[in-house]
PDB file of N, CA and C in Angstrom:
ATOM      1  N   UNK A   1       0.810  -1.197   0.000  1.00  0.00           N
ATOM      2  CA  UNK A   1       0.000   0.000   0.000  1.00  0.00           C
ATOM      3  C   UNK A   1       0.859   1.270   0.000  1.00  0.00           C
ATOM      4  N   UNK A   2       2.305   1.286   0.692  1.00  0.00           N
ATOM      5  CA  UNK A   2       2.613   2.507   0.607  1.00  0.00           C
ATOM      6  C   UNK A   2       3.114   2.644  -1.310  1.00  0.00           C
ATOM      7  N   UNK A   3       3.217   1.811  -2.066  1.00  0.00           N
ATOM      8  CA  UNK A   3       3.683   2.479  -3.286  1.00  0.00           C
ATOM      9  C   UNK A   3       1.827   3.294  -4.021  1.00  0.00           C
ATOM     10  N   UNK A   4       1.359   2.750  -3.528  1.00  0.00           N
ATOM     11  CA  UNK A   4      -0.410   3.494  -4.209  1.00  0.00           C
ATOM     12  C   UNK A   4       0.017   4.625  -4.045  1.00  0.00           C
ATOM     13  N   UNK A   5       0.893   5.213  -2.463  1.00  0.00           N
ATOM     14  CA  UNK A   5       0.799   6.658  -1.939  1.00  0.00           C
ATOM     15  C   UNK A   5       1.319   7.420  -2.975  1.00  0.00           C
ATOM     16  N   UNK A   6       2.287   6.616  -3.731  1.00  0.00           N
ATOM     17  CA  UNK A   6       3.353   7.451  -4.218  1.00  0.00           C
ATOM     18  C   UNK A   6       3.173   7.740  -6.228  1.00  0.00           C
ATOM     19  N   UNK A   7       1.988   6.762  -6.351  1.00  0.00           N
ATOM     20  CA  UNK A   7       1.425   6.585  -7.672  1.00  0.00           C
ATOM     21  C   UNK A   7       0.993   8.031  -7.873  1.00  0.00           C
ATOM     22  N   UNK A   8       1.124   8.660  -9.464  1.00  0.00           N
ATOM     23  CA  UNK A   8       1.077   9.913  -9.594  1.00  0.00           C
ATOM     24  C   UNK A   8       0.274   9.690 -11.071  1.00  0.00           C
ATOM     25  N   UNK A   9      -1.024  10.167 -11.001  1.00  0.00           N
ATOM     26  CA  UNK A   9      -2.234   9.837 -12.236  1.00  0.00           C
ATOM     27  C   UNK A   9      -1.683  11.297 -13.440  1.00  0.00           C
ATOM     28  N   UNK A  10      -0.684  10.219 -14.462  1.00  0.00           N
ATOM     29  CA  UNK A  10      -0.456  10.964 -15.350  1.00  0.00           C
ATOM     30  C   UNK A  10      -1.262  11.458 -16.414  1.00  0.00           C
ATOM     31  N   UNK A  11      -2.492  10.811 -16.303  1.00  0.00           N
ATOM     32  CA  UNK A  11      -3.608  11.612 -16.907  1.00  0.00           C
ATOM     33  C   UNK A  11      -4.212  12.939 -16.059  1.00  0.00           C
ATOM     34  N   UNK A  12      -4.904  12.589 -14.819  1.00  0.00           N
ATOM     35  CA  UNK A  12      -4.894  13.947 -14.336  1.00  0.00           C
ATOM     36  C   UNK A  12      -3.631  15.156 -14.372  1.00  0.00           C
ATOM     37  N   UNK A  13      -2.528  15.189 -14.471  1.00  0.00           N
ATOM     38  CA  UNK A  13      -1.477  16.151 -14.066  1.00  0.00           C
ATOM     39  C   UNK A  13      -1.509  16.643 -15.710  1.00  0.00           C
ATOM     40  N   UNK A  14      -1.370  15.493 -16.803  1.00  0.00           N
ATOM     41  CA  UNK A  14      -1.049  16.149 -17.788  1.00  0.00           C
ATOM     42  C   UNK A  14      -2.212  17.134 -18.362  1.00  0.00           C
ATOM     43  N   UNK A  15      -3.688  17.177 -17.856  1.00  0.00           N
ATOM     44  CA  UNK A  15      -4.781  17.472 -17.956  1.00  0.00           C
ATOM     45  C   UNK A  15      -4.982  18.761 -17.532  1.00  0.00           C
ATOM     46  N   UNK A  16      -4.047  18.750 -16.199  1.00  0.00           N
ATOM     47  CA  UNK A  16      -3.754  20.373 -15.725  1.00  0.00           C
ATOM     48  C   UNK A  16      -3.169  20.991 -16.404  1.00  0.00           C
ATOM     49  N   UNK A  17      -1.736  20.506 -16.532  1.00  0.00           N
ATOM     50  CA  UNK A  17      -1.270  21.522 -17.547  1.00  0.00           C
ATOM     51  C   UNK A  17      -1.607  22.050 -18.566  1.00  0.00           C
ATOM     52  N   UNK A  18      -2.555  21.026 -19.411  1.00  0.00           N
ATOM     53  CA  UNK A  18      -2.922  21.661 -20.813  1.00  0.00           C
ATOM     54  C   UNK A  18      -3.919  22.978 -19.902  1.00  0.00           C
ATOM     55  N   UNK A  19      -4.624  22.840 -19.022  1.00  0.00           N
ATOM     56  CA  UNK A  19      -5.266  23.328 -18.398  1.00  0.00           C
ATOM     57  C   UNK A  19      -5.238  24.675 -18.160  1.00  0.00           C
ATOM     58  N   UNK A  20      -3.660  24.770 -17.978  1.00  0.00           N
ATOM     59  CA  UNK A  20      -3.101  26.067 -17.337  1.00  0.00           C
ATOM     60  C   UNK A  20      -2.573  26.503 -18.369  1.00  0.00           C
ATOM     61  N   UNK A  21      -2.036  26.120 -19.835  1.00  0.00           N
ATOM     62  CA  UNK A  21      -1.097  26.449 -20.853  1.00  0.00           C
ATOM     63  C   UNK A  21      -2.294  27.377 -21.698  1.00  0.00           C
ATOM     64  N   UNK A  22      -3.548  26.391 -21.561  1.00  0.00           N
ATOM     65  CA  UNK A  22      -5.063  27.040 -22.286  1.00  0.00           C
ATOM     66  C   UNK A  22      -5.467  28.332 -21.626  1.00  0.00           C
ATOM     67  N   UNK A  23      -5.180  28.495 -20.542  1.00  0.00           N
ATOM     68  CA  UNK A  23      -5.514  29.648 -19.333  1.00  0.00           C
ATOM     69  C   UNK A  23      -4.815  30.636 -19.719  1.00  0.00           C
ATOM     70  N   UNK A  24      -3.562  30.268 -19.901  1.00  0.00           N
ATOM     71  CA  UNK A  24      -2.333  30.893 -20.552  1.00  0.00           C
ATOM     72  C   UNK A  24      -2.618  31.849 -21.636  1.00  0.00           C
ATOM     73  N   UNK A  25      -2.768  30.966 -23.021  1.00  0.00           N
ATOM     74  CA  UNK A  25      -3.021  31.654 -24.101  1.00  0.00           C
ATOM     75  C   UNK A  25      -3.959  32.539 -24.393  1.00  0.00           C
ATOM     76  N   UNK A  26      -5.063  32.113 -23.557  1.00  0.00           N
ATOM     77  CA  UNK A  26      -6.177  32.618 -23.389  1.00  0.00           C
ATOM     78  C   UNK A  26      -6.022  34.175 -22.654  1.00  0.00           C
ATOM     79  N   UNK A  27      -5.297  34.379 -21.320  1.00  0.00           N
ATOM     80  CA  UNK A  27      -5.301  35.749 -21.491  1.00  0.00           C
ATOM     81  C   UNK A  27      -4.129  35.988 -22.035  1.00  0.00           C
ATOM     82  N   UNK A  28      -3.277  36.108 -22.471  1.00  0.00           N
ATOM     83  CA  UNK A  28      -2.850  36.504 -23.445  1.00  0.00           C
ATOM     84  C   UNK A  28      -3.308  37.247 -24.945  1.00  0.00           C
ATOM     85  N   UNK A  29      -4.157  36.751 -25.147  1.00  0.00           N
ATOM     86  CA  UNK A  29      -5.053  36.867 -26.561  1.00  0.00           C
ATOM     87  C   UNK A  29      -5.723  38.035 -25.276  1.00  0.00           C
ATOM     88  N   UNK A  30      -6.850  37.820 -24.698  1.00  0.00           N
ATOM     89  CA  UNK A  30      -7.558  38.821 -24.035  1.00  0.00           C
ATOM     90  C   UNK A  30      -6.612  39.993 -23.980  1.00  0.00           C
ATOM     91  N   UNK A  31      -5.286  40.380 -23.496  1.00  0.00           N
ATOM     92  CA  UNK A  31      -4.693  41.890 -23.060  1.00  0.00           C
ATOM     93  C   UNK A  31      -4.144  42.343 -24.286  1.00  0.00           C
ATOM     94  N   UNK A  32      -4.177  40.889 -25.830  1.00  0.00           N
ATOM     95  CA  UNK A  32      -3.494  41.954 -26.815  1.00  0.00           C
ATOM     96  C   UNK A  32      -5.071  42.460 -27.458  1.00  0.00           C
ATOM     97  N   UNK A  33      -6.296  41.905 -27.330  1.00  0.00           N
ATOM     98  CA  UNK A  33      -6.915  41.895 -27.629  1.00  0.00           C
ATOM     99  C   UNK A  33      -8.417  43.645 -27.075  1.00  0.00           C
ATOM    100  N   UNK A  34      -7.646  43.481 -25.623  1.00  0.00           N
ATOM    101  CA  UNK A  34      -8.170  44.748 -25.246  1.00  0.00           C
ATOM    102  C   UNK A  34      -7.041  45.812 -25.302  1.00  0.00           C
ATOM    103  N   UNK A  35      -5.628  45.453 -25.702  1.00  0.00           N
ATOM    104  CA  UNK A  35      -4.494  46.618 -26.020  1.00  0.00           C
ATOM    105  C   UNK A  35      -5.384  47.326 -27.393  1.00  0.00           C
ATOM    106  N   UNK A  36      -5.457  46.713 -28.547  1.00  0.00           N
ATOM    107  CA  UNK A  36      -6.175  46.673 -29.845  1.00  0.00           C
ATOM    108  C   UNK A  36      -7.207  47.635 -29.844  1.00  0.00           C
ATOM    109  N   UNK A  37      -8.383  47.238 -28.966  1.00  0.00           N
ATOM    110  CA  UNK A  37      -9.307  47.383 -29.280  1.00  0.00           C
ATOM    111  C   UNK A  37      -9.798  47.832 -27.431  1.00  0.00           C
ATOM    112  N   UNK A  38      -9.823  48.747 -27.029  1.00  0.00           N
ATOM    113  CA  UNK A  38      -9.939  48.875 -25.757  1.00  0.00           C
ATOM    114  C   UNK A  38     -11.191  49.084 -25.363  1.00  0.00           C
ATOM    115  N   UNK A  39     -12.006  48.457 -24.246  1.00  0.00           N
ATOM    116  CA  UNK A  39     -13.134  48.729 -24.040  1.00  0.00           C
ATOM    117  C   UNK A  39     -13.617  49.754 -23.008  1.00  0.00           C
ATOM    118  N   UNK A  40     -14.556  50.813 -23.528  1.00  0.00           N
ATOM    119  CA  UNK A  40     -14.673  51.854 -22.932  1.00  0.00           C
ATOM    120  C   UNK A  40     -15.735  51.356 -21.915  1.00  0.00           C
ATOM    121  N   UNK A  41     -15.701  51.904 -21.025  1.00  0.00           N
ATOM    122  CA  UNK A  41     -16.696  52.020 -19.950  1.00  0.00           C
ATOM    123  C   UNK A  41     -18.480  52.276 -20.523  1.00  0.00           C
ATOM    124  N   UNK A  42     -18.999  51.813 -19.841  1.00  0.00           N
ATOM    125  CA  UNK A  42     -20.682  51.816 -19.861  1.00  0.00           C
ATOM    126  C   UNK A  42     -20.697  53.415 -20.290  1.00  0.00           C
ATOM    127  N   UNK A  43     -21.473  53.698 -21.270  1.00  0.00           N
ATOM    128  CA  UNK A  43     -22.187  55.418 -21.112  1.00  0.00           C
ATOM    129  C   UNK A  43     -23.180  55.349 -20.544  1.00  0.00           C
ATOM    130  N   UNK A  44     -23.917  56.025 -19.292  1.00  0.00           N
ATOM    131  CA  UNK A  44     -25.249  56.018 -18.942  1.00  0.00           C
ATOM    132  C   UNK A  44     -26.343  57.025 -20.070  1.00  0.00           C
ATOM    133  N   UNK A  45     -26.695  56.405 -20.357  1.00  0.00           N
ATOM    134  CA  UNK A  45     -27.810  57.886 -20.697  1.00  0.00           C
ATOM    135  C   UNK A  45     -28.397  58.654 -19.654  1.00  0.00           C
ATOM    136  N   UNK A  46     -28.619  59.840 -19.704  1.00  0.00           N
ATOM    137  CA  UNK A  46     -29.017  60.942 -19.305  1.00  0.00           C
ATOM    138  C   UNK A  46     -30.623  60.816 -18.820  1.00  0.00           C
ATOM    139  N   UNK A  47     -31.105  60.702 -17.893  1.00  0.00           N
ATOM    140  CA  UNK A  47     -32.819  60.517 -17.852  1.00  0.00           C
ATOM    141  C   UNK A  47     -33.319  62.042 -18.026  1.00  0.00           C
ATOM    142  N   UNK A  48     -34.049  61.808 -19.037  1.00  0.00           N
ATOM    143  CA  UNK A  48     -34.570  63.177 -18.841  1.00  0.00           C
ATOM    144  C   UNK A  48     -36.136  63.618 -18.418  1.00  0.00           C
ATOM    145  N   UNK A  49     -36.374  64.244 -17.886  1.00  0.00           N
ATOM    146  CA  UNK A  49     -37.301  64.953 -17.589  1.00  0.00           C
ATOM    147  C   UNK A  49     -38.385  64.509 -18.365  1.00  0.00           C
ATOM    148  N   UNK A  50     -40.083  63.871 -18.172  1.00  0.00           N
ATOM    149  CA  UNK A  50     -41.199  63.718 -18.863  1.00  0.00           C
ATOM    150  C   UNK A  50     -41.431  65.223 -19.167  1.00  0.00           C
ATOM    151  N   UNK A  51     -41.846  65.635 -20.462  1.00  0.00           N
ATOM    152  CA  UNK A  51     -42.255  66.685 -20.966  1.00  0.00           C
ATOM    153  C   UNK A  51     -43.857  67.124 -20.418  1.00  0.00           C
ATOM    154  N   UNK A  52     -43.833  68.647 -20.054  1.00  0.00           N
ATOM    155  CA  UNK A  52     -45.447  68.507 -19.389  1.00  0.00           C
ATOM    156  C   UNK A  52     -46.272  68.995 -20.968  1.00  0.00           C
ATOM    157  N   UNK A  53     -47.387  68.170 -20.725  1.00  0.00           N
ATOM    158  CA  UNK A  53     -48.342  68.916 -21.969  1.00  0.00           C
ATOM    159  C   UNK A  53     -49.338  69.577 -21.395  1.00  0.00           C
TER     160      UNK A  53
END
């Protein structure tokens, strides 16, 4: 039983990494992607006033 302890599930680990490499690229693409093309903040519109008739 102690070698089970020491067994290391090379499917789970290699699963992370792609995991984290995907996480990776991913923002990457996102900061060149908002460098590019930058996103401005919400505009509120203005409420205006009901007109009296």
């Amino acid at each position: 039983m102690s070698q089970d302890d020491k067994l290391i599930d090379l499917t789970a680990e290699r699963a992370k990494r792609v995991h984290d490499l995907n996480d990776k690229r991913l923002n990457e693409v996102r900061q060149a992607f908002e460098q590019a093309m930058p996103l401005g903040k919400a505009k509120k519109k203005p409420k205006n006033k009901p007109k009296k008739r």
